[in-house]
C-alpha atoms as a PDB file:
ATOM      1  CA  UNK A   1     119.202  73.198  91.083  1.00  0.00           C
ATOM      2  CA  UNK A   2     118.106  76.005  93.463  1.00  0.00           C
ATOM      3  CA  UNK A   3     116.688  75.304  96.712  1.00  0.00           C
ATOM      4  CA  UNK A   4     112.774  76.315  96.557  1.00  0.00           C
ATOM      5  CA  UNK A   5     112.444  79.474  99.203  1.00  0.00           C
ATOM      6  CA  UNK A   6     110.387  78.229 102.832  1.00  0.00           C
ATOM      7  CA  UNK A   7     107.359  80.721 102.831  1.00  0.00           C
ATOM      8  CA  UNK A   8     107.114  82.761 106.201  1.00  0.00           C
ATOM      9  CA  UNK A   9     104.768  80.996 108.557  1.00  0.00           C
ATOM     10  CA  UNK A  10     101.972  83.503 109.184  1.00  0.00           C
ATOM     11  CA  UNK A  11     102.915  83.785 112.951  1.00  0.00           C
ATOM     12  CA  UNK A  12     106.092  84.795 112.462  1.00  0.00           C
ATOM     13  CA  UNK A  13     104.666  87.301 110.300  1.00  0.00           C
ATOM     14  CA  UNK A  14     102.660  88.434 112.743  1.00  0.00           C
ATOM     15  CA  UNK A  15     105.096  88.778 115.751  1.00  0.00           C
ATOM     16  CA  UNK A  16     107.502  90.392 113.250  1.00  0.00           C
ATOM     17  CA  UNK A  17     104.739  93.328 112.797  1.00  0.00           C
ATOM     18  CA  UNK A  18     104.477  93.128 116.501  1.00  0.00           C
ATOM     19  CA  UNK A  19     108.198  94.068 116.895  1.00  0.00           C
ATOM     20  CA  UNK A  20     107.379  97.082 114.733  1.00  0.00           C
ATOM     21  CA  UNK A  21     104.735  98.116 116.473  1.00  0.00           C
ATOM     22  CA  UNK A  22     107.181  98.176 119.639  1.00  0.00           C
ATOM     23  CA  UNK A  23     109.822 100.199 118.264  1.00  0.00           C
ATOM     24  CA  UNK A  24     107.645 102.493 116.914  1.00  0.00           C
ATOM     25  CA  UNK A  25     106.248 103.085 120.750  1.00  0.00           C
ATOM     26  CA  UNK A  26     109.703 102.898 122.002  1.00  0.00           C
ATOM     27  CA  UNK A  27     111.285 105.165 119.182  1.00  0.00           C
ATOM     28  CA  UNK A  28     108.167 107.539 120.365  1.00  0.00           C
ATOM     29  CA  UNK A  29     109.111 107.155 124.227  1.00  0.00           C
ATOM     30  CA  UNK A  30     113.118 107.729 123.415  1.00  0.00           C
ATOM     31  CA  UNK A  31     111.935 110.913 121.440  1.00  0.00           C
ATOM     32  CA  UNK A  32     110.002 111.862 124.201  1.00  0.00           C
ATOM     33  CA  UNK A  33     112.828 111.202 127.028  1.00  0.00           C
ATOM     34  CA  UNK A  34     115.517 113.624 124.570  1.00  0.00           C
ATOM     35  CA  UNK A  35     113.313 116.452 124.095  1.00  0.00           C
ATOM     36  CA  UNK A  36     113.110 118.137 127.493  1.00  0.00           C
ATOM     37  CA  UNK A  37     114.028 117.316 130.766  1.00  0.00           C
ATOM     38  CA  UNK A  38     111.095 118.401 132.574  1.00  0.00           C
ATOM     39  CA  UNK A  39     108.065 117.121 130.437  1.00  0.00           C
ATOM     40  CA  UNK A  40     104.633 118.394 130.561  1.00  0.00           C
ATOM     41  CA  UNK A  41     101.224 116.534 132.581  1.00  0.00           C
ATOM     42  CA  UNK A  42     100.762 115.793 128.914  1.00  0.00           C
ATOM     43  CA  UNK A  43     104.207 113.994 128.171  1.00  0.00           C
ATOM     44  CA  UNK A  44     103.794 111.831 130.731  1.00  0.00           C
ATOM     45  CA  UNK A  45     100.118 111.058 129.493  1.00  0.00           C
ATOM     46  CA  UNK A  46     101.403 109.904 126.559  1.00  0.00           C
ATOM     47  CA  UNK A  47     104.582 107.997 128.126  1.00  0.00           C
ATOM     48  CA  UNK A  48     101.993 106.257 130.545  1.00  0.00           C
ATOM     49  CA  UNK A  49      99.893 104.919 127.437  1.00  0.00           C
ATOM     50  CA  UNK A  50     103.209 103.880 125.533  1.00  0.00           C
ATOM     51  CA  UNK A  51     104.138 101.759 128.619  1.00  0.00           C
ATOM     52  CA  UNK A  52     100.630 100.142 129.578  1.00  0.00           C
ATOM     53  CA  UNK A  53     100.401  98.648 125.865  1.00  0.00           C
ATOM     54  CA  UNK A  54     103.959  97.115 126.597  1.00  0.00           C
ATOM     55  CA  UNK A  55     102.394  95.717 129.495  1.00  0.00           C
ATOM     56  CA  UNK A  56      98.928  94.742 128.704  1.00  0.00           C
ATOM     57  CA  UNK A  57      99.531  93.491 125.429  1.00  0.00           C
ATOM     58  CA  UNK A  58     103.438  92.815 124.761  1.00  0.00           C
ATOM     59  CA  UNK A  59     104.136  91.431 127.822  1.00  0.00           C
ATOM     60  CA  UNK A  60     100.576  90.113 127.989  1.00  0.00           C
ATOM     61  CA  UNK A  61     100.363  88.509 124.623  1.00  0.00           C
ATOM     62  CA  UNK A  62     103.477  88.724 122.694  1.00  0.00           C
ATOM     63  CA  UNK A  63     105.916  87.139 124.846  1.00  0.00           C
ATOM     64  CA  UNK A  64     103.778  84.571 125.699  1.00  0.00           C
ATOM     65  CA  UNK A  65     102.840  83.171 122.529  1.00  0.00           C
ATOM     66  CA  UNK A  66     106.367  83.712 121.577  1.00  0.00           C
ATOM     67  CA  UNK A  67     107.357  81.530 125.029  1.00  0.00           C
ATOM     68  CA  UNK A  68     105.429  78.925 123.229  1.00  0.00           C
ATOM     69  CA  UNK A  69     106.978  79.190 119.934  1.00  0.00           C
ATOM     70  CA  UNK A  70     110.294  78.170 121.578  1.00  0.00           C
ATOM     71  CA  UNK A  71     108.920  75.677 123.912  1.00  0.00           C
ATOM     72  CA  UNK A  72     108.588  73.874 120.515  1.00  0.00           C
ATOM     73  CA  UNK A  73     111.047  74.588 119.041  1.00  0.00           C
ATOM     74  CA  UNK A  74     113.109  73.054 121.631  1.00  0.00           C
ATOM     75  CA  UNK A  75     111.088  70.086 121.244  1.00  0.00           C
ATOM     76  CA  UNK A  76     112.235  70.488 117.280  1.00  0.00           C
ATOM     77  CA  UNK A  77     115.742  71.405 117.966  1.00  0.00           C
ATOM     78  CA  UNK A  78     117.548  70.512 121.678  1.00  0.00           C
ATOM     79  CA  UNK A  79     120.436  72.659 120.655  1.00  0.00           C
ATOM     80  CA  UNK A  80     118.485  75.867 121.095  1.00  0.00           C
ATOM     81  CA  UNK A  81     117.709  75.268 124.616  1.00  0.00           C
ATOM     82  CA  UNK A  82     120.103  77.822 126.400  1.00  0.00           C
ATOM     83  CA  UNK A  83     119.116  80.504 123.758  1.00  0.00           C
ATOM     84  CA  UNK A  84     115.090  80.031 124.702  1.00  0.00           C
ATOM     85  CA  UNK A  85     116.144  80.180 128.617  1.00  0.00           C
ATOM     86  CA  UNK A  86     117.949  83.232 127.723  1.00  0.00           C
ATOM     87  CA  UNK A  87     114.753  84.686 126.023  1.00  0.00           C
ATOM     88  CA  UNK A  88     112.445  83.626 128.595  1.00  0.00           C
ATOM     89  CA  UNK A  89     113.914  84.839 131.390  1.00  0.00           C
ATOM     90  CA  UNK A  90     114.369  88.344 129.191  1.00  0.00           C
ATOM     91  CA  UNK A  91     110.711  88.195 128.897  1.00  0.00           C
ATOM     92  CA  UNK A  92     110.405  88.546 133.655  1.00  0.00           C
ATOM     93  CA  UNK A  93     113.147  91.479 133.224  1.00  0.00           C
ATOM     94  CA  UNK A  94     111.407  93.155 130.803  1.00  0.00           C
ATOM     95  CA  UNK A  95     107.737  92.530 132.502  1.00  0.00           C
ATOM     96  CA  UNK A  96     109.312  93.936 135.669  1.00  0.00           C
ATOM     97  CA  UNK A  97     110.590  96.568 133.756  1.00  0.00           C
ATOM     98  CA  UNK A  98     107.342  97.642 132.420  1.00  0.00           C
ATOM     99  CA  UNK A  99     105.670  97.552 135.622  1.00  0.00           C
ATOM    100  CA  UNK A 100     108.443  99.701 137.375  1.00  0.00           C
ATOM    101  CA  UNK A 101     108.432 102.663 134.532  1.00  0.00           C
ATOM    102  CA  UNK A 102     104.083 102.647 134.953  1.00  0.00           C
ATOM    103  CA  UNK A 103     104.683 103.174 138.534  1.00  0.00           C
ATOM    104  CA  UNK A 104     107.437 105.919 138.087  1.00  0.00           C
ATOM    105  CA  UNK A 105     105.413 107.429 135.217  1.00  0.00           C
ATOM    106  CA  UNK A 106     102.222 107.544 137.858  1.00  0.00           C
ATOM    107  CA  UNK A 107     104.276 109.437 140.566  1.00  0.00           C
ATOM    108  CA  UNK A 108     106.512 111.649 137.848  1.00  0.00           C
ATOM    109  CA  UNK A 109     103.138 113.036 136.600  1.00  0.00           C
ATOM    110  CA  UNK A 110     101.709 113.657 139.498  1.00  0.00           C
ATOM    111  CA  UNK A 111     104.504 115.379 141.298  1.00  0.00           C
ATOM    112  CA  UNK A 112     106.587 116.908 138.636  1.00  0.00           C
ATOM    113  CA  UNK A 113     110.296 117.303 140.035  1.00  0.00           C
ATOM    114  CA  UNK A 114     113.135 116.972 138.141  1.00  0.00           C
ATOM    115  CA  UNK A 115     114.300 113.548 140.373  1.00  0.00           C
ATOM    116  CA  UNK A 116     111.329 112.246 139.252  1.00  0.00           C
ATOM    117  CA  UNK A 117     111.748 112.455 135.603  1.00  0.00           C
ATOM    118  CA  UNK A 118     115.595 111.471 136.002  1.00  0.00           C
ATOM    119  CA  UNK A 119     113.960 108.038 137.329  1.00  0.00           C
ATOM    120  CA  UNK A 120     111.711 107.860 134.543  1.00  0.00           C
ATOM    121  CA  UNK A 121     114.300 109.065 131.612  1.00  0.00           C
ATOM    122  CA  UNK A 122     117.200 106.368 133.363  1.00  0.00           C
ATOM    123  CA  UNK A 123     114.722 103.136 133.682  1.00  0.00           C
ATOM    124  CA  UNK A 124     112.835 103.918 130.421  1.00  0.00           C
ATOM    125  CA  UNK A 125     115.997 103.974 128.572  1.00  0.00           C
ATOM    126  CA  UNK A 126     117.547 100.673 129.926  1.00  0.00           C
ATOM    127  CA  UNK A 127     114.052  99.077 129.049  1.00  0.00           C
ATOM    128  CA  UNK A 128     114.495 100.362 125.687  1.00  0.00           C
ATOM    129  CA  UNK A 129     118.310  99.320 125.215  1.00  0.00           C
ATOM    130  CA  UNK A 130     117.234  95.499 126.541  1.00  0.00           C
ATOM    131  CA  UNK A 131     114.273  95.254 124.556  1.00  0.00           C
ATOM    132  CA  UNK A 132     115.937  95.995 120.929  1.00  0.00           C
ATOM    133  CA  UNK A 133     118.766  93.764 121.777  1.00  0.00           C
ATOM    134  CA  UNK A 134     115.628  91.060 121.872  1.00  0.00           C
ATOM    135  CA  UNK A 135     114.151  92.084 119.635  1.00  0.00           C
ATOM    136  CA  UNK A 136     117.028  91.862 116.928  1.00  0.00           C
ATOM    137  CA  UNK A 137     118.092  88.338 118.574  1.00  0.00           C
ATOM    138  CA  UNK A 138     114.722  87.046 117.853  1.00  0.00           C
ATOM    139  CA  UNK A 139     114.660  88.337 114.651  1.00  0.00           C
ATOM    140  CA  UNK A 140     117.898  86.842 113.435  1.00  0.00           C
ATOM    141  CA  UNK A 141     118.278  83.466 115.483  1.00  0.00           C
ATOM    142  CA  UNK A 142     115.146  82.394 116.924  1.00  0.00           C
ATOM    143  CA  UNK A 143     112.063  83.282 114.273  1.00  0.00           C
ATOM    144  CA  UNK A 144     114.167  81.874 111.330  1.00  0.00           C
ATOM    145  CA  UNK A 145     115.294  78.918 113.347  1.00  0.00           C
ATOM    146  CA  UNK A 146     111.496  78.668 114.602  1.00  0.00           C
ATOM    147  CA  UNK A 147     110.320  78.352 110.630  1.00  0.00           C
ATOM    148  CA  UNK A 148     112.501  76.072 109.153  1.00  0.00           C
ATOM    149  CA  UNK A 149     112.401  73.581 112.335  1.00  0.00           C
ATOM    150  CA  UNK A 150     108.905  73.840 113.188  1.00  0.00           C
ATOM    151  CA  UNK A 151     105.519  71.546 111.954  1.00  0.00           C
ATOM    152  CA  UNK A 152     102.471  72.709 110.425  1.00  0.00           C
ATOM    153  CA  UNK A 153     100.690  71.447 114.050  1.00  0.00           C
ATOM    154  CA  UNK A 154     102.803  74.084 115.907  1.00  0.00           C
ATOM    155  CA  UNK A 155     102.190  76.600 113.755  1.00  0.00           C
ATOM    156  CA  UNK A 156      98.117  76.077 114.195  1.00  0.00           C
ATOM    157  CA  UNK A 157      98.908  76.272 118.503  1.00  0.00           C
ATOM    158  CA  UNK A 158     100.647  79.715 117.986  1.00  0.00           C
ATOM    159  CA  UNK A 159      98.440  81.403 115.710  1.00  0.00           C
ATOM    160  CA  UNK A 160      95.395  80.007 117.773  1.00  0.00           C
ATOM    161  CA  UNK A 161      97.008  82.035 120.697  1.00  0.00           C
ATOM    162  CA  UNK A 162      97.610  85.149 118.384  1.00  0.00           C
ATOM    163  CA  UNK A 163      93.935  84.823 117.469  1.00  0.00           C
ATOM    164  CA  UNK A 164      92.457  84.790 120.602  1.00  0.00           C
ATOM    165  CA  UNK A 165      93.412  87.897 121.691  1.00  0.00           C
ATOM    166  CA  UNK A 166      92.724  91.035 119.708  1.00  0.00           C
ATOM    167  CA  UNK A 167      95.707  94.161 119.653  1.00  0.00           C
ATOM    168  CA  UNK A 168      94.243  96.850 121.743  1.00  0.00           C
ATOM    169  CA  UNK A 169      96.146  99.555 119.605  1.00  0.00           C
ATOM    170  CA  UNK A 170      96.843  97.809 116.371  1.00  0.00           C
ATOM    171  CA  UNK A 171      94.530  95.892 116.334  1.00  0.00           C
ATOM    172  CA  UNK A 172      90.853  95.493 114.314  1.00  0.00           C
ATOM    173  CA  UNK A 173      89.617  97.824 117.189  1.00  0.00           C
ATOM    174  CA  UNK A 174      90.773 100.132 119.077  1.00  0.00           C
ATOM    175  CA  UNK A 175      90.112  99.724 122.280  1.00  0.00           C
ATOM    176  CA  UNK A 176      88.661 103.062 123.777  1.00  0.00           C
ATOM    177  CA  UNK A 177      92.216 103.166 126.416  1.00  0.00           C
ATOM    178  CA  UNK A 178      94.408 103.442 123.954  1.00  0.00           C
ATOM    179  CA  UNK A 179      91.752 106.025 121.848  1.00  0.00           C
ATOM    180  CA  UNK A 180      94.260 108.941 122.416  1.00  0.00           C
ATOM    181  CA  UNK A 181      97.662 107.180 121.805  1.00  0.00           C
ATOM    182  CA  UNK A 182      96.153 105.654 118.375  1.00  0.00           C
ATOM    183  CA  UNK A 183      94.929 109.608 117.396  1.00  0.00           C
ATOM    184  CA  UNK A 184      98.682 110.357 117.993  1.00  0.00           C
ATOM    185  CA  UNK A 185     100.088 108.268 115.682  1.00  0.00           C
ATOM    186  CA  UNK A 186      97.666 108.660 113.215  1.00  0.00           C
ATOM    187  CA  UNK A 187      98.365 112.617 112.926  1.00  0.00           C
ATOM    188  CA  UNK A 188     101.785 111.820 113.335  1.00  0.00           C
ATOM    189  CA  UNK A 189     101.167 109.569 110.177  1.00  0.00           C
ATOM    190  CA  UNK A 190      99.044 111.809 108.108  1.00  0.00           C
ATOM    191  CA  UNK A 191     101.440 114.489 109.066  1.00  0.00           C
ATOM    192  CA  UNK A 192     104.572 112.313 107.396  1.00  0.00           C
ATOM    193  CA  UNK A 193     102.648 111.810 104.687  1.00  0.00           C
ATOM    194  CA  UNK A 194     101.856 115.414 103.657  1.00  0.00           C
ATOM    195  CA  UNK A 195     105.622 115.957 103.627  1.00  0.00           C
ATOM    196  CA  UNK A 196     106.856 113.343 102.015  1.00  0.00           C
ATOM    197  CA  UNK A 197     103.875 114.347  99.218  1.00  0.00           C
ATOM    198  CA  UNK A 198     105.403 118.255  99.296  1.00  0.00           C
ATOM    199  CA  UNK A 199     108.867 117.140  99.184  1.00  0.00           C
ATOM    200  CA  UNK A 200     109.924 113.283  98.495  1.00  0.00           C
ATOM    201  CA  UNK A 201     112.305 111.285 100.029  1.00  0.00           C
ATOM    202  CA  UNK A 202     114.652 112.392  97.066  1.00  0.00           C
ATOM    203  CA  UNK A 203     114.697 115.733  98.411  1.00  0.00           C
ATOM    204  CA  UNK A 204     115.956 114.765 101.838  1.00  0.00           C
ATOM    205  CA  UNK A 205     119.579 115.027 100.281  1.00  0.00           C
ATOM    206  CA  UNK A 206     118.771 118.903 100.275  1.00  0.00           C
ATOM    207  CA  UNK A 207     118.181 118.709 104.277  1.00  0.00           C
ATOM    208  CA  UNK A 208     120.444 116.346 104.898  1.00  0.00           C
ATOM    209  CA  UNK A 209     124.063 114.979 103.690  1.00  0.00           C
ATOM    210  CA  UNK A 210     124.151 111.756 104.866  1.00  0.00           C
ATOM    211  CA  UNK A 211     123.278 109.530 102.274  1.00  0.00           C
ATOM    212  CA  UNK A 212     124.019 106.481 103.621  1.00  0.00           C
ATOM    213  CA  UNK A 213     121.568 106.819 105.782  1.00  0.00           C
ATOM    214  CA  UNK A 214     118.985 107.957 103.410  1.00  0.00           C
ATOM    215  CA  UNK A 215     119.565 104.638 101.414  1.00  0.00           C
ATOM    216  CA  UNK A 216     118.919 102.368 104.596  1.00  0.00           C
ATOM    217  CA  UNK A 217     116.218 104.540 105.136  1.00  0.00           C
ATOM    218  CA  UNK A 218     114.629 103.955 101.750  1.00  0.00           C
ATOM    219  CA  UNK A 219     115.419 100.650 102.456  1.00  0.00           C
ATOM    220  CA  UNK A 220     114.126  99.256 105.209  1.00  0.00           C
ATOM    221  CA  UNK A 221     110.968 101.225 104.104  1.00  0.00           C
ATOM    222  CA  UNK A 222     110.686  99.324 100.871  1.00  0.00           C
ATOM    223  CA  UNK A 223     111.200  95.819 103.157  1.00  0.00           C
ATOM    224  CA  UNK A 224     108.164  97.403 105.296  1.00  0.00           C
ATOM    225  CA  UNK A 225     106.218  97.886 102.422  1.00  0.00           C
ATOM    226  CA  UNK A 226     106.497  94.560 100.376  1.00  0.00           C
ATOM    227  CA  UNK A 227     105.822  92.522 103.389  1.00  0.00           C
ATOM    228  CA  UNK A 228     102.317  94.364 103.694  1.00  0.00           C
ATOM    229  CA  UNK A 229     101.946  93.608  99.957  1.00  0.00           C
ATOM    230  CA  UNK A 230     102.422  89.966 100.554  1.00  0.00           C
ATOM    231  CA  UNK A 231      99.811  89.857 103.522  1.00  0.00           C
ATOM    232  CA  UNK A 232      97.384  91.628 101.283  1.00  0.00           C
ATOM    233  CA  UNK A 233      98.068  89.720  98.365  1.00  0.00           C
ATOM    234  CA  UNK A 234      97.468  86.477 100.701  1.00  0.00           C
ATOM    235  CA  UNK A 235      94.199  87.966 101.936  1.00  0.00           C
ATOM    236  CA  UNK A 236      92.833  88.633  98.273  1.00  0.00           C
ATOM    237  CA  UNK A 237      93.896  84.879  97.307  1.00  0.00           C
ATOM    238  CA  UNK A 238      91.739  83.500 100.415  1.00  0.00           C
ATOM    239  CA  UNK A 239      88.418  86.035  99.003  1.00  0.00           C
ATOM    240  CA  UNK A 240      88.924  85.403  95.554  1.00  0.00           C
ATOM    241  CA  UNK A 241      89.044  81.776  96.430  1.00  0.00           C
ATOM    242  CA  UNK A 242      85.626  82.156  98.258  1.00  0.00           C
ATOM    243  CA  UNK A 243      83.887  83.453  95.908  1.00  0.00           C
ATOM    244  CA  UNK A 244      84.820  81.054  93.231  1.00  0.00           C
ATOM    245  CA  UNK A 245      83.224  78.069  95.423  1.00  0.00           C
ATOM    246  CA  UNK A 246      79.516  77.184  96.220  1.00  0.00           C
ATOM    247  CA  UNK A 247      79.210  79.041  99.591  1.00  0.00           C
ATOM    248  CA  UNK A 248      76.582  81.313 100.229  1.00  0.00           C
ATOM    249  CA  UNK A 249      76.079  85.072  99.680  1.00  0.00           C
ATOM    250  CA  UNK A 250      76.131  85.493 103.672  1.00  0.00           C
ATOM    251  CA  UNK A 251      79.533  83.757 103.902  1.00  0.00           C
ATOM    252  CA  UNK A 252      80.887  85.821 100.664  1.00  0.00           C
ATOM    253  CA  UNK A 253      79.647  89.201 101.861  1.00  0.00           C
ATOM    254  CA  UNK A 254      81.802  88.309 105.183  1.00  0.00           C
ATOM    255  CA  UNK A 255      84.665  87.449 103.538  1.00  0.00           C
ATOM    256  CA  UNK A 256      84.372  90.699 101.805  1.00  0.00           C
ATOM    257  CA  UNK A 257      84.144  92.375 105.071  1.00  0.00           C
ATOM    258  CA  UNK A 258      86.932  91.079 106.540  1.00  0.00           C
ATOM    259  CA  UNK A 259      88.683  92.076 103.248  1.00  0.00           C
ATOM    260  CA  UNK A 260      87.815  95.506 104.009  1.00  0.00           C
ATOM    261  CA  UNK A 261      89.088  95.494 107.879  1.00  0.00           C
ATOM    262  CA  UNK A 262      92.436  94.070 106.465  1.00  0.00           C
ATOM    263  CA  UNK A 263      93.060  96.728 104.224  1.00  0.00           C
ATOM    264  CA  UNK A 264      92.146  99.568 106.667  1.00  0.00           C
ATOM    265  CA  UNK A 265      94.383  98.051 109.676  1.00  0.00           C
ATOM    266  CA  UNK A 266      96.866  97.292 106.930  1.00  0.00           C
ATOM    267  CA  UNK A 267      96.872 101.229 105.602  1.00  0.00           C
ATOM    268  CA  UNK A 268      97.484 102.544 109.146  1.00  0.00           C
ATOM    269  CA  UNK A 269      99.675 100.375 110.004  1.00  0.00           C
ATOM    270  CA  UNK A 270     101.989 100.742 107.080  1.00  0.00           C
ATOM    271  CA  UNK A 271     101.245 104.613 107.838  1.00  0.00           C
ATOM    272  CA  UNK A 272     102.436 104.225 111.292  1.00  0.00           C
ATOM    273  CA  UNK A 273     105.712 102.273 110.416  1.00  0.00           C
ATOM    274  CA  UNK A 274     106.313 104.498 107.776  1.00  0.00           C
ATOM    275  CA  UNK A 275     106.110 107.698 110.549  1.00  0.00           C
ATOM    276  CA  UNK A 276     108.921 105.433 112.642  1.00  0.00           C
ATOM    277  CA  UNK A 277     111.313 105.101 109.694  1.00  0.00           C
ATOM    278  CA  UNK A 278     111.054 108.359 108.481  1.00  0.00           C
ATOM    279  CA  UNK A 279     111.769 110.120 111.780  1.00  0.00           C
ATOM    280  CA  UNK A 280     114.502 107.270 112.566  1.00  0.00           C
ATOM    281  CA  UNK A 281     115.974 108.396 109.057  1.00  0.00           C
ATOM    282  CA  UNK A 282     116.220 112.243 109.754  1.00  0.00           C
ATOM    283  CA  UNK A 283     117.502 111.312 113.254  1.00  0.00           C
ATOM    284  CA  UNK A 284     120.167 109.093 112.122  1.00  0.00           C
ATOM    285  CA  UNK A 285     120.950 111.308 109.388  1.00  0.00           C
ATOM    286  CA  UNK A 286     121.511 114.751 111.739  1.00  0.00           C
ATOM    287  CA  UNK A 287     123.810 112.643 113.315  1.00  0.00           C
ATOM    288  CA  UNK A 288     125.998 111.777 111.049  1.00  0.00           C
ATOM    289  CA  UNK A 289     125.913 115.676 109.457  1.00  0.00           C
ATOM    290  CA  UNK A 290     126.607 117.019 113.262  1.00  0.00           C
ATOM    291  CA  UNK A 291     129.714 114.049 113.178  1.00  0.00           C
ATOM    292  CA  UNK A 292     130.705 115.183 110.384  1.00  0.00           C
ATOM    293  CA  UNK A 293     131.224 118.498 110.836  1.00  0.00           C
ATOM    294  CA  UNK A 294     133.193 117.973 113.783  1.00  0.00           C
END
């Protein structure tokens, strides 16, 4: 007899879209280090906004509530103490690191010398390279670990904390600091999406010849899209459940509402995760022609 799958607690579905978000800023800020090395008043513009959403809201927000996730599940499990210390004290480095890279940014685009944006290029890419190695721990050890030990009075603490503070970027509003680094990635988006409506992803073969990489590609952009399916498909369930029961037309016309937000943060952010992979994909796969030809 098969063991009955352990539905994703909504928390960890929500940090896991989190860690998206964050390498789809970092993949941005990486692209942004390779391209030139002298960027424009504008590059660093854009840089700057990258790194004060790490801080204000990753290291702000998402590291806490994910500080209390494994508080607990220490409390759940002992034997997971040294890998929580590990994470924690991950979390300070990568705070400090965030707060080091908006002061180099600040004095990079204000004086513009070459030193300058060998600081910024040499801290921003250790930040990045020790916050994907969390990132992927997390992921495999600590979230799965975190659902299967955890009880259903945890998971109400953590998603009280994810509830009671709103993503500034990703969020149901924008807020109006992040205004220009949200138009970004929406162009970006709609900009994906025209080619992959001119050309497909089947037609990458004809750019590319790596189609290993293509298939992860195709992959991990499938996984991307099913898990916004399931949050959607949870979101209906809770409406359609409203309106079947004697509240009023006030509280159904909400619900509705909220219906509506879901789907429109849902639709750009699938749009912006989908920009991420795609570009990740063609990167990857240029790589492994230019290898190849060697």
């Amino acid at each position: 007899m098969s063991r009955q799958a352990v539905a994703t607690p909504a928390a960890i579905t929500t940090l896991s879209d989190e860690h998206r978000h964050m390498n789809l800023l970092v993949e941005t800020l990486d692209e942004h280090l390779d391209r030139t090395e002298n960027p424009t008043t504008g590059d660093y513009f854009l840089m700057q906004d990258i790194v004060r959403y790490m801080h204000d809201y990753s290291d702000t927000v998402h590291h806490p509530t994910e500080d209390l996730m494994f508080d607990k599940l220490v409390r759940r499990n002992p034997a997971r103490k040294k890998d929580v210390a590990r994470l924690r004290r991950e979390h300070g480095f990568l705070d400090k690191n965030t707060r080091e890279l908006m002061t180099l940014l600040e004095l990079a685009a204000e004086r513009q010398t070459p030193e300058d944006a060998k600081a910024v290029r040499d801290t921003a890419r250790t930040y990045i390279r020790r916050l994907r190695r969390h990132m992927q721990f997390e992921e495999a050890e600590l979230f799965p670990s975190a659902s299967r030990c955890l009880a259903s009075k945890d998971w109400h603490d953590i998603e009280a904390r994810l509830e009671a503070a709103q993503d500034p970027l990703f969020g149901k509003n924008v807020q109006k600091d992040f205004r220009v680094l949200y138009e970004f990635f929406a162009h970006r988006s709609a900009s994906v999406s025209r080619k992959v409506t001119n050309f497909g992803f089947l037609q990458l073969d004809n750019m590319i010849v790596s189609a290993d990489v293509i298939e992860a590609g195709i992959s991990e952009m499938w996984h991307m899209l099913q898990e916004h399916g399931s949050s959607l498909e949870q979101k209906f369930r809770s409406v359609a459940a409203t309106s079947a029961d004697n509240s009023g037309v006030a509280a159904k016309v909400a619900q509705q509402a909220s219906l509506a937000g879901v789907v429109g943060r849902t639709a750009v952010s699938a749009g912006t995760g989908a920009a991420g992979i795609y570009f990740r994909t063609l990167k990857a796969a240029a790589v492994s022609l230019v290898k190849g030809a060697q």
